[in-house]
PDB file of N, CA and C in Angstrom:
ATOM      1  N   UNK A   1       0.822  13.551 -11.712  1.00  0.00           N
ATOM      2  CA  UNK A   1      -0.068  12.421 -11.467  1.00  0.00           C
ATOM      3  C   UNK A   1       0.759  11.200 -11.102  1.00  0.00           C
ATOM      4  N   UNK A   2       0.452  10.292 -10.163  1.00  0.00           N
ATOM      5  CA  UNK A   2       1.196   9.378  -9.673  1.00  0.00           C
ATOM      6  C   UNK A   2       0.675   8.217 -10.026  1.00  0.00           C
ATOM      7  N   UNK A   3       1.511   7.285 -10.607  1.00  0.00           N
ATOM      8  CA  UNK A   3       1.254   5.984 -11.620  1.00  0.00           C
ATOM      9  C   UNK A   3       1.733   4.678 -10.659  1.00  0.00           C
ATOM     10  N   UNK A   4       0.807   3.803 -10.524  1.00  0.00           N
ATOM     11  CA  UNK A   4       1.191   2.929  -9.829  1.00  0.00           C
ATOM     12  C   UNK A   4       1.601   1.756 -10.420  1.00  0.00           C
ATOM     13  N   UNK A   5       2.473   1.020  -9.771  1.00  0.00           N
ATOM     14  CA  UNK A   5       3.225  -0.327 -10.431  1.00  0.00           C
ATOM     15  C   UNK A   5       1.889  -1.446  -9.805  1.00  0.00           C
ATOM     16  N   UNK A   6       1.197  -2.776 -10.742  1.00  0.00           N
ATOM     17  CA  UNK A   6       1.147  -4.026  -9.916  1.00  0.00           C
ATOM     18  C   UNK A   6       2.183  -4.938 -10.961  1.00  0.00           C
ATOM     19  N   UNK A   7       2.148  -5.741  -9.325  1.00  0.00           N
ATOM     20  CA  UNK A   7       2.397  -7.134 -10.068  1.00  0.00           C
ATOM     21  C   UNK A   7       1.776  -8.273  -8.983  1.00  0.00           C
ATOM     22  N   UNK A   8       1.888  -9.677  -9.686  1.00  0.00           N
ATOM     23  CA  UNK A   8       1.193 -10.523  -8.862  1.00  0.00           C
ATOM     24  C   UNK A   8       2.407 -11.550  -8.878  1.00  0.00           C
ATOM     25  N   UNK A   9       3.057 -11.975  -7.385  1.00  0.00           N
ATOM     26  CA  UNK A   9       3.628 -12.987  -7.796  1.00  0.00           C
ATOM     27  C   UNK A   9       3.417 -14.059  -6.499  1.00  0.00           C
ATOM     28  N   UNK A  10       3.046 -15.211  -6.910  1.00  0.00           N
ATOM     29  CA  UNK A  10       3.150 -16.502  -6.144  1.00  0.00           C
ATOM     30  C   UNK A  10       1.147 -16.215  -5.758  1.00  0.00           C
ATOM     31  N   UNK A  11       0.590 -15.646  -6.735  1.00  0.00           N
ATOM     32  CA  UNK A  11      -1.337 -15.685  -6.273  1.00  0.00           C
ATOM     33  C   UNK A  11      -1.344 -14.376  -5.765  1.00  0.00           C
ATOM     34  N   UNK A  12      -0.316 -13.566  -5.484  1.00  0.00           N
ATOM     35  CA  UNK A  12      -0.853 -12.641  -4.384  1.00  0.00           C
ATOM     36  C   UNK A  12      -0.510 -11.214  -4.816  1.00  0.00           C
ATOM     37  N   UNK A  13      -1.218 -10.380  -4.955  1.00  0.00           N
ATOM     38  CA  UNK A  13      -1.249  -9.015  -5.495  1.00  0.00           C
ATOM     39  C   UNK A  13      -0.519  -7.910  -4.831  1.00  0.00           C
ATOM     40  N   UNK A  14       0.272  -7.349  -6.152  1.00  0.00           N
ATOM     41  CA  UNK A  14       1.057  -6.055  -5.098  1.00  0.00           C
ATOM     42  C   UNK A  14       1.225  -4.807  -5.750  1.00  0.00           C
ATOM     43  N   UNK A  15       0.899  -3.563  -5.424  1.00  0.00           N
ATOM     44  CA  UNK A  15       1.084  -2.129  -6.111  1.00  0.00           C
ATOM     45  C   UNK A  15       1.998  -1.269  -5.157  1.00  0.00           C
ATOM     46  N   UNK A  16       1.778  -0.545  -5.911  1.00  0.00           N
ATOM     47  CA  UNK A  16       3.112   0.672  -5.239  1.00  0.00           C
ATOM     48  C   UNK A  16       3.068   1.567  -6.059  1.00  0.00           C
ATOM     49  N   UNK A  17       3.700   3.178  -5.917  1.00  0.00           N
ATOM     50  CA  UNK A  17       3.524   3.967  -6.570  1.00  0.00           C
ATOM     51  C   UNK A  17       5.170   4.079  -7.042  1.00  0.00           C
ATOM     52  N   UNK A  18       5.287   4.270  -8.544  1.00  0.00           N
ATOM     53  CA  UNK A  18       6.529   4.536  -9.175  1.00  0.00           C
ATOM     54  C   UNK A  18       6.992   5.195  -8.398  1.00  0.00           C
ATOM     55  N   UNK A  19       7.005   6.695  -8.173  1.00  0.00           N
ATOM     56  CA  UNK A  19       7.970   7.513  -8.334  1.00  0.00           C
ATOM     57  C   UNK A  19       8.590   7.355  -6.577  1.00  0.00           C
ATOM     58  N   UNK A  20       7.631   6.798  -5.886  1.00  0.00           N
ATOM     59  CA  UNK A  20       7.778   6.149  -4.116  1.00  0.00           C
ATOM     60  C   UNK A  20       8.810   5.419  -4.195  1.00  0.00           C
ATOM     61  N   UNK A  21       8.710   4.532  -5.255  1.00  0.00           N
ATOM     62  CA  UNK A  21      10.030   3.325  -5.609  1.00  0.00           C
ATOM     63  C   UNK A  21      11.335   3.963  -5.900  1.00  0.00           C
ATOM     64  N   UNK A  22      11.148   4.900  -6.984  1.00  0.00           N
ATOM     65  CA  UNK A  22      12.543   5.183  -7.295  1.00  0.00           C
ATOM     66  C   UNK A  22      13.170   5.833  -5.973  1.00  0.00           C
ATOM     67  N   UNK A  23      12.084   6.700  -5.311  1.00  0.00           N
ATOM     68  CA  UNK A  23      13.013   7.267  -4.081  1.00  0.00           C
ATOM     69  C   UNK A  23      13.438   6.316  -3.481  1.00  0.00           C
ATOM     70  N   UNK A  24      12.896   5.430  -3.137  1.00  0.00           N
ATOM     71  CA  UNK A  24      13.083   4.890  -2.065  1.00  0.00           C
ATOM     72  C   UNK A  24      14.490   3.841  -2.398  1.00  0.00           C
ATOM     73  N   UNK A  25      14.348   3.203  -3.584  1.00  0.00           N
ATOM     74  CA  UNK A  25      15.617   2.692  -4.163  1.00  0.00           C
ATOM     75  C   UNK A  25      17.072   3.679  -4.084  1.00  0.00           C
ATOM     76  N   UNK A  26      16.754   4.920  -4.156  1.00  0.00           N
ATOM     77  CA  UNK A  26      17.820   6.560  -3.990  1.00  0.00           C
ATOM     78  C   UNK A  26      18.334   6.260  -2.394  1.00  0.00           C
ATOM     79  N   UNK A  27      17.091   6.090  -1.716  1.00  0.00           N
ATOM     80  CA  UNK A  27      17.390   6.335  -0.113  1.00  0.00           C
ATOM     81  C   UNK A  27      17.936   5.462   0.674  1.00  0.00           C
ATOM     82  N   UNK A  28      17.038   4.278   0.235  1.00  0.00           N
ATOM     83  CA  UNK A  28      17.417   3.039   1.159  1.00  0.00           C
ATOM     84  C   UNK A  28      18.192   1.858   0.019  1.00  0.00           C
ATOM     85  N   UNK A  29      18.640   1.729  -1.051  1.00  0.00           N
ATOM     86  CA  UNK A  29      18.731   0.777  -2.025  1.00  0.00           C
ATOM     87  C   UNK A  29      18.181  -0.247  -1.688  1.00  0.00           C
ATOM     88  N   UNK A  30      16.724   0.011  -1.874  1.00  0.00           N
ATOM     89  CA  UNK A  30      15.289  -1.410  -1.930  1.00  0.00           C
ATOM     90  C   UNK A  30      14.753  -0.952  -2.973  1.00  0.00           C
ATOM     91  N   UNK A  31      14.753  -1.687  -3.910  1.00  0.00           N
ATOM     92  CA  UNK A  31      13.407  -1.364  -4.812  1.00  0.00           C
ATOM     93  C   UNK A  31      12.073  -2.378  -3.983  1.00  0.00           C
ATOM     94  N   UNK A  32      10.831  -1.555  -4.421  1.00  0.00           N
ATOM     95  CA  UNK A  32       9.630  -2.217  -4.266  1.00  0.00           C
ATOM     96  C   UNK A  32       9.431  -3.511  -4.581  1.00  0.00           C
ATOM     97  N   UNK A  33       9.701  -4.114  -5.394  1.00  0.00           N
ATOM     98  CA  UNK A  33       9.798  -5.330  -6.168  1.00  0.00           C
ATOM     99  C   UNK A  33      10.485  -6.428  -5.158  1.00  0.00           C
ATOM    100  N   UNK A  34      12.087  -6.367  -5.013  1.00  0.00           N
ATOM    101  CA  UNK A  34      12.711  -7.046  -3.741  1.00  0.00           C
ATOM    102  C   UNK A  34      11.654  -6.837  -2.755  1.00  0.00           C
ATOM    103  N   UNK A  35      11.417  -5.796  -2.493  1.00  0.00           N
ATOM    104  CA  UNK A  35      10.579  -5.767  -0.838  1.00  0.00           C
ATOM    105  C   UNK A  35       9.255  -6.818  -1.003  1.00  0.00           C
ATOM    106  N   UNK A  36       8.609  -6.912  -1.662  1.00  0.00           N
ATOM    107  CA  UNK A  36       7.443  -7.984  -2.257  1.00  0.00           C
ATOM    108  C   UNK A  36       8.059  -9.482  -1.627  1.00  0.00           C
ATOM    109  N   UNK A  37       9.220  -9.683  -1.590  1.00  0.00           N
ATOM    110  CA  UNK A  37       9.732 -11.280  -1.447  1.00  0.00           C
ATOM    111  C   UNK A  37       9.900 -11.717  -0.065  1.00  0.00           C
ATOM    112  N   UNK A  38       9.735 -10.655   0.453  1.00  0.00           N
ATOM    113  CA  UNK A  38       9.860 -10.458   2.081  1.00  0.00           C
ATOM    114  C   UNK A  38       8.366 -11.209   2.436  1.00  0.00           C
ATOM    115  N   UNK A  39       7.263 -10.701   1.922  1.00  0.00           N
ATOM    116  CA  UNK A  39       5.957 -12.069   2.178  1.00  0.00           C
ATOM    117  C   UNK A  39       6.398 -13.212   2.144  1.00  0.00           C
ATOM    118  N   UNK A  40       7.503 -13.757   1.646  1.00  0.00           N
ATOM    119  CA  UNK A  40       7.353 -15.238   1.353  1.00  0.00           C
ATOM    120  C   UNK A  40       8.256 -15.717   2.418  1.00  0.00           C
ATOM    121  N   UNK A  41       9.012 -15.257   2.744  1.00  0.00           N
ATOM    122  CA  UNK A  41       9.626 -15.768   3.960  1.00  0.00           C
ATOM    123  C   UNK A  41       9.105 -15.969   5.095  1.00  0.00           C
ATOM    124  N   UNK A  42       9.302 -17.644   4.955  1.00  0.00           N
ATOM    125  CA  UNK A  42       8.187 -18.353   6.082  1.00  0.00           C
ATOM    126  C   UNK A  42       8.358 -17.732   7.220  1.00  0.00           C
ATOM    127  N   UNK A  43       9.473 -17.497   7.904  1.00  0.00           N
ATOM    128  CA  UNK A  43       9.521 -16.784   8.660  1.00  0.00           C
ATOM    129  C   UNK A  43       9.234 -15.815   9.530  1.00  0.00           C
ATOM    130  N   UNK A  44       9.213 -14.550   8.832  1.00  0.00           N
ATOM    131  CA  UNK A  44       8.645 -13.053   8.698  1.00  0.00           C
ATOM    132  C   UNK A  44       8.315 -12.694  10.081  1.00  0.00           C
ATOM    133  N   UNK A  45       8.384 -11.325  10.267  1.00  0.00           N
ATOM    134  CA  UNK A  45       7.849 -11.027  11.339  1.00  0.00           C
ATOM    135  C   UNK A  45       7.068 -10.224  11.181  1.00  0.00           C
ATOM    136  N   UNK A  46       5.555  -9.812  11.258  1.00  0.00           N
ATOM    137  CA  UNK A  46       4.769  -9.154  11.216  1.00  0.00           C
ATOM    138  C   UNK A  46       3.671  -8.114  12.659  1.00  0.00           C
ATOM    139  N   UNK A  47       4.243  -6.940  12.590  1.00  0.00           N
ATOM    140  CA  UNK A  47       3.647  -6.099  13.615  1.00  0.00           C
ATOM    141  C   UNK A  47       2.743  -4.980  13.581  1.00  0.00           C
ATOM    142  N   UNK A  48       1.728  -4.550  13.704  1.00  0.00           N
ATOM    143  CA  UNK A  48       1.136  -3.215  13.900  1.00  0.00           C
ATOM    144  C   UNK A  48       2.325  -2.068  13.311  1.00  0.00           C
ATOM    145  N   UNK A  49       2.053  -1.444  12.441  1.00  0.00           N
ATOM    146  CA  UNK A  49       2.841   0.313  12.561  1.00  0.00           C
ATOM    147  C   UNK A  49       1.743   1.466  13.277  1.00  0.00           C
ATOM    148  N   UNK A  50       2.406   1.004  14.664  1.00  0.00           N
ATOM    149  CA  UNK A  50       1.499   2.343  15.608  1.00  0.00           C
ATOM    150  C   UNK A  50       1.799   3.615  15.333  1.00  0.00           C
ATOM    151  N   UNK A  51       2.651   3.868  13.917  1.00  0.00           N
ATOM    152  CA  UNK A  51       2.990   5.439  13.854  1.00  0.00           C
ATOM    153  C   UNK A  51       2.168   5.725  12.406  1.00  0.00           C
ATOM    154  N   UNK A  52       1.369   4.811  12.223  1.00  0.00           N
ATOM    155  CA  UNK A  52       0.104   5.324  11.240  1.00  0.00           C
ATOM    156  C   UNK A  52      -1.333   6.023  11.428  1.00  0.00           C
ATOM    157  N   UNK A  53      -0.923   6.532  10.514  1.00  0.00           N
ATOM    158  CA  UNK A  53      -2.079   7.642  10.465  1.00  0.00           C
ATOM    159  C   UNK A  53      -2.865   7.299   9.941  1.00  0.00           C
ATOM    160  N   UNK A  54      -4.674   7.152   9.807  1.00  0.00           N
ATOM    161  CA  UNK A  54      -5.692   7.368   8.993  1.00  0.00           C
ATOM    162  C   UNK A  54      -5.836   5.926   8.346  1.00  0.00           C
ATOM    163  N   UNK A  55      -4.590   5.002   8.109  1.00  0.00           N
ATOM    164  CA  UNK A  55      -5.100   3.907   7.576  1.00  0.00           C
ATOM    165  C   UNK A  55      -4.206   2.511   8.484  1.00  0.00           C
ATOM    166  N   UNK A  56      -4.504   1.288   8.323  1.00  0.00           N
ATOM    167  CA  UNK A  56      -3.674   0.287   8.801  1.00  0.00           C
ATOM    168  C   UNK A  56      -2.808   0.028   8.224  1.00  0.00           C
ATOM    169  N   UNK A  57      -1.351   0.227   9.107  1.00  0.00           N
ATOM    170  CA  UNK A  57      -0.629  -0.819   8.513  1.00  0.00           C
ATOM    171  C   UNK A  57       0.620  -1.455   8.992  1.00  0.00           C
ATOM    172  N   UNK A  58       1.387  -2.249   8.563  1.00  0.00           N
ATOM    173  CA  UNK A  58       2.320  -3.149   8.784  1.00  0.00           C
ATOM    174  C   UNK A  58       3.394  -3.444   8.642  1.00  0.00           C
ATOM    175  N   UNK A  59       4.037  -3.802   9.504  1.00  0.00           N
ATOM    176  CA  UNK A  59       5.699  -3.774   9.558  1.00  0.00           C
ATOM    177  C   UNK A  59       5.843  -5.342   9.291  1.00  0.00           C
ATOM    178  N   UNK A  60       6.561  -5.844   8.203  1.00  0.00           N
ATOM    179  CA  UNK A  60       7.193  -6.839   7.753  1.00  0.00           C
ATOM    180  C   UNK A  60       8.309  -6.998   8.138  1.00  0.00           C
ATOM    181  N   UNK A  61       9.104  -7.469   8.578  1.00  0.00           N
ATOM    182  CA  UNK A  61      10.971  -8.158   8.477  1.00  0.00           C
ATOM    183  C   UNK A  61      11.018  -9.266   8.041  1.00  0.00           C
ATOM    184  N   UNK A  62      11.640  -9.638   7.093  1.00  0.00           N
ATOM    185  CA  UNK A  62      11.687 -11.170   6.703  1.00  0.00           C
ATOM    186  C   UNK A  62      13.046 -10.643   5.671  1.00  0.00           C
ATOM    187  N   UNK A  63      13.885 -11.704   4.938  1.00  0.00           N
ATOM    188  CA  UNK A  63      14.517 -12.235   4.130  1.00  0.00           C
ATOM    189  C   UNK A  63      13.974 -12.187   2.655  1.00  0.00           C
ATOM    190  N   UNK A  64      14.976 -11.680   2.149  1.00  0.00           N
ATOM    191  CA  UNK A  64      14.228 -11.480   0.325  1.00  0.00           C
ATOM    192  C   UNK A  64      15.104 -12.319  -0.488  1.00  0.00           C
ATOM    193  N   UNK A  65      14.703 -12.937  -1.470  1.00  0.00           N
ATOM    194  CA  UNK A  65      15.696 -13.966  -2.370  1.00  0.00           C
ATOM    195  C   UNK A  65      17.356 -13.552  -2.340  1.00  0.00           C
ATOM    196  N   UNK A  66      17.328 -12.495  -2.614  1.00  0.00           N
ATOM    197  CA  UNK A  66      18.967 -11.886  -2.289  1.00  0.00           C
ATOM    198  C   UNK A  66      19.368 -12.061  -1.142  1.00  0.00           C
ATOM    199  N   UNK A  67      18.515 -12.595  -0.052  1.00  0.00           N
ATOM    200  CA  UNK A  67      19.401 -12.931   1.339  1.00  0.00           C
ATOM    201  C   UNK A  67      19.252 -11.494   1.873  1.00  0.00           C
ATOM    202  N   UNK A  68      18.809 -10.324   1.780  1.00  0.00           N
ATOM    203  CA  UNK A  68      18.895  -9.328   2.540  1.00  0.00           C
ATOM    204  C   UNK A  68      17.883  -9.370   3.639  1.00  0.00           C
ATOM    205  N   UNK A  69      18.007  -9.375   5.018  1.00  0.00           N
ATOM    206  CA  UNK A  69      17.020  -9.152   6.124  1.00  0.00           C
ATOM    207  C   UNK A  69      16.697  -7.574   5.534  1.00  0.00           C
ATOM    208  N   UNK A  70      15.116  -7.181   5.576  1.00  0.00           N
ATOM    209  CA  UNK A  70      14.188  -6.025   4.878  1.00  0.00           C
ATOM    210  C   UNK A  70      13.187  -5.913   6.115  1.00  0.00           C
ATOM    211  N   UNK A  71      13.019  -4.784   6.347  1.00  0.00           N
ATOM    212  CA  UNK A  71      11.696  -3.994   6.912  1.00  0.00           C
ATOM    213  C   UNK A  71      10.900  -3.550   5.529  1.00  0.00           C
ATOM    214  N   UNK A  72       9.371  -3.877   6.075  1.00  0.00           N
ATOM    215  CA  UNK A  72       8.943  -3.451   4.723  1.00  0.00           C
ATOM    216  C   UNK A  72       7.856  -2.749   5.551  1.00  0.00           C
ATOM    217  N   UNK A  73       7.194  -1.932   5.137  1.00  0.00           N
ATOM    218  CA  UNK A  73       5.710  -1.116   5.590  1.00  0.00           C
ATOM    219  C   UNK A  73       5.048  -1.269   4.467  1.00  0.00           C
ATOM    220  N   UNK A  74       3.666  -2.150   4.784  1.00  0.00           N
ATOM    221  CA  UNK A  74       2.953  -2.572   3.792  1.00  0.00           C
ATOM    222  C   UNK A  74       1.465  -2.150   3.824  1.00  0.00           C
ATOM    223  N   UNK A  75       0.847  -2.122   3.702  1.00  0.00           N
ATOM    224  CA  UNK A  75      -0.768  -1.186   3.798  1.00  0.00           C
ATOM    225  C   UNK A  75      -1.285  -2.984   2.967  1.00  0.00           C
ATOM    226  N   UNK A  76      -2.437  -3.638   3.885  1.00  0.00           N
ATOM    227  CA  UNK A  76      -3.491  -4.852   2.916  1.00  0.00           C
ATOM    228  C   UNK A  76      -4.481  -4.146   2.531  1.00  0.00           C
ATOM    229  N   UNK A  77      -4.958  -4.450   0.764  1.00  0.00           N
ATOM    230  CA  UNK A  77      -5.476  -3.928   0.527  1.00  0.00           C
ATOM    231  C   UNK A  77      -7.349  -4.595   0.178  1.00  0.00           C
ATOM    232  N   UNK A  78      -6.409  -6.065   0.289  1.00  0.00           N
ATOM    233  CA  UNK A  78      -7.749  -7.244  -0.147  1.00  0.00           C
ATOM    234  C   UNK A  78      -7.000  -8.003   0.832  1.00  0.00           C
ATOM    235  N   UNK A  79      -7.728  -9.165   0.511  1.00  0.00           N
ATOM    236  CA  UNK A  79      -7.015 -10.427   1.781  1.00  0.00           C
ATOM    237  C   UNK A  79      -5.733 -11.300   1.115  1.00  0.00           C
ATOM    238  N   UNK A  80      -5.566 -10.921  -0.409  1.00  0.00           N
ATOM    239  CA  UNK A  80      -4.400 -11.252  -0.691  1.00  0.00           C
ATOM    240  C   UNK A  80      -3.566 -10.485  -1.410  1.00  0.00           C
ATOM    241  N   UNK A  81      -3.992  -9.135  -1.113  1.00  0.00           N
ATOM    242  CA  UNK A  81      -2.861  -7.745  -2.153  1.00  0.00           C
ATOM    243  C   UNK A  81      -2.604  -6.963  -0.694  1.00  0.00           C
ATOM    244  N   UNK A  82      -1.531  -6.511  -1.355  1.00  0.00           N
ATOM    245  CA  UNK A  82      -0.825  -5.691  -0.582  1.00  0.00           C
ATOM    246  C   UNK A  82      -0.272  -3.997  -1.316  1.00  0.00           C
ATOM    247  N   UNK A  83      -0.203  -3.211  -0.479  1.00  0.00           N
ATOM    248  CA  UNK A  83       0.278  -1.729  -1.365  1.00  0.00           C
ATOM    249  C   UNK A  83       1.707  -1.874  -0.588  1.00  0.00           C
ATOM    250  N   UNK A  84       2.780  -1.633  -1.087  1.00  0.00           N
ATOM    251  CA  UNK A  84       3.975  -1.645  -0.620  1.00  0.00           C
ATOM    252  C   UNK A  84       4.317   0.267  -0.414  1.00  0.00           C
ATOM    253  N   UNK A  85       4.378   0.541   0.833  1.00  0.00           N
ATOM    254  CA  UNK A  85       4.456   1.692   0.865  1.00  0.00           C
ATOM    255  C   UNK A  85       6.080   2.501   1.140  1.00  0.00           C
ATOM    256  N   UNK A  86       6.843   1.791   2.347  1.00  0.00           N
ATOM    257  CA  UNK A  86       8.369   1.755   1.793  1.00  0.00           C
ATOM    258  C   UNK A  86       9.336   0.710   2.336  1.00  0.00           C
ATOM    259  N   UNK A  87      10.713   0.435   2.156  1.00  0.00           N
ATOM    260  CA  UNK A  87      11.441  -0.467   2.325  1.00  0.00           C
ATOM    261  C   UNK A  87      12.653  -0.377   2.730  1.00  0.00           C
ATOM    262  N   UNK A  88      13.660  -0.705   3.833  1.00  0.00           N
ATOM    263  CA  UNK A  88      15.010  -0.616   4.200  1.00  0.00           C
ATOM    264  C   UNK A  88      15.661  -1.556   5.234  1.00  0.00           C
ATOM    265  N   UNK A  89      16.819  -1.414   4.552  1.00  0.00           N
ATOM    266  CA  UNK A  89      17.411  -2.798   5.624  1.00  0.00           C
ATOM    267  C   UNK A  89      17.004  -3.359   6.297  1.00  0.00           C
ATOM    268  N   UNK A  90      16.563  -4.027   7.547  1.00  0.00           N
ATOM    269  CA  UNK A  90      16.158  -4.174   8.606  1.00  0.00           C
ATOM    270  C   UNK A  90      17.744  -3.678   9.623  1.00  0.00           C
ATOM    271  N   UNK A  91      16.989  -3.117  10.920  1.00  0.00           N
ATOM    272  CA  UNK A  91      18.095  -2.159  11.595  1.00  0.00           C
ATOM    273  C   UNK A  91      18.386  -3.269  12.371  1.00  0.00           C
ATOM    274  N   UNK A  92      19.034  -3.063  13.240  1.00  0.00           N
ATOM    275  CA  UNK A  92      19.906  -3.833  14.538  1.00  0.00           C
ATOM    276  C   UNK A  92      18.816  -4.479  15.542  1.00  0.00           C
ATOM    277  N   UNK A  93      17.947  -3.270  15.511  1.00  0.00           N
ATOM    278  CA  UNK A  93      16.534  -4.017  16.650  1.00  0.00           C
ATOM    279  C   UNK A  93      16.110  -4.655  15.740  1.00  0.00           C
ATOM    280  N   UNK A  94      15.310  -4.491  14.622  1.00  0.00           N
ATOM    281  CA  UNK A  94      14.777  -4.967  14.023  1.00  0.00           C
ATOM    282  C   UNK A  94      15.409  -6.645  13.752  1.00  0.00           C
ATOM    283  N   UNK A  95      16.856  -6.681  12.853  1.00  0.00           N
ATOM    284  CA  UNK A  95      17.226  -7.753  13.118  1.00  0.00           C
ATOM    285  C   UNK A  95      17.121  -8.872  14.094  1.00  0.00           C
ATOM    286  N   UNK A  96      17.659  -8.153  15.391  1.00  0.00           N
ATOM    287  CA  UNK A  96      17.215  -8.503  16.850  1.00  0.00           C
ATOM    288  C   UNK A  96      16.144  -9.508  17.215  1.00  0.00           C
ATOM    289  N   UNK A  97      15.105  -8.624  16.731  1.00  0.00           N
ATOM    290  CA  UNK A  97      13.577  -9.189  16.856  1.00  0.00           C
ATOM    291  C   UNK A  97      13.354 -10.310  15.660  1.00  0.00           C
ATOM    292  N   UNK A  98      13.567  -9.917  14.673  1.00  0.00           N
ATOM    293  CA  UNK A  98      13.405 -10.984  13.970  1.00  0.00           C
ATOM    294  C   UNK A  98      14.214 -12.287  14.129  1.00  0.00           C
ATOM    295  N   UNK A  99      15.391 -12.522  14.666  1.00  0.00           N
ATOM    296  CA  UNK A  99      16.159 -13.547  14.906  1.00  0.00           C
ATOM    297  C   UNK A  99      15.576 -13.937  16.465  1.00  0.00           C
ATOM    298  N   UNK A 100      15.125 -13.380  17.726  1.00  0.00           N
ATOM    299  CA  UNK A 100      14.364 -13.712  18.603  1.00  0.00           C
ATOM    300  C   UNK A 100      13.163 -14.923  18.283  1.00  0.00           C
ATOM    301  N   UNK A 101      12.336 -14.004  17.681  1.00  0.00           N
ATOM    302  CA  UNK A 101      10.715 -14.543  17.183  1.00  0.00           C
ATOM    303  C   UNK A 101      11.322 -15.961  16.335  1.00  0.00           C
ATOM    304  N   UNK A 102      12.501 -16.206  15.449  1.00  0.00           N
ATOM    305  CA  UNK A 102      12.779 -17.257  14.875  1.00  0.00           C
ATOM    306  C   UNK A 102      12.955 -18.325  16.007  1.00  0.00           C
ATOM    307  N   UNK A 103      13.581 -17.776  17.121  1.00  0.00           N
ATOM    308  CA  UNK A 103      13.774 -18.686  17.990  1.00  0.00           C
ATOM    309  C   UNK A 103      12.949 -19.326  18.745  1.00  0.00           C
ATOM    310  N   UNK A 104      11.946 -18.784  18.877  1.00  0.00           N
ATOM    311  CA  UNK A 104      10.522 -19.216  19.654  1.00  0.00           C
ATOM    312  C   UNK A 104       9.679 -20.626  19.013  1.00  0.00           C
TER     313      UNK A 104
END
């Protein structure tokens, strides 16, 4: 059975499923939690994930308190929660784009 994490920070709601986290902390060293801080960066870049299936969702890049540039894939679940589905560096394009769009 799969147990989900929330937390709410800065008004705005966020879940995720444990055992998604620990992998994903194994795979990419992001925990779910860091990836959450990536909303707050005024910044951010936010796009369609056209490689979803069955539900909407969203590609984040932004900056997390640790200073790490993050891709996040996020699923909205209300108009101010979010399901954090997974998290990793942001890549070279990705970077790319996000330092572009800053420039605009």
């Amino acid at each position: 059975m799969n147990e989900d994490r929330c937390r709410t920070i800065r008004r705005w709601g966020f879940t995720w499923d444990i055992e998604k986290d620990r992998a994903n902390r194994q795979k990419h060293r992001v925990s779910f939690e860091e990836a959450c801080e990536v909303f707050f960066d005024l910044n951010y870049v936010m796009v369609e994930d056209s490689s979803a299936q069955g539900e909407q969702r969203w590609l984040l890049t932004g900056y997390s308190e640790r200073n790490r540039l993050l891709t996040v894939v996020a699923a909205e679940v209300e108009e101010t929660a979010w399901r954090i589905i997974s998290a990793w560096p942001a890549s070279r394009e990705e970077r790319r784009e996000y330092e572009e769009d800053d420039d605009s």
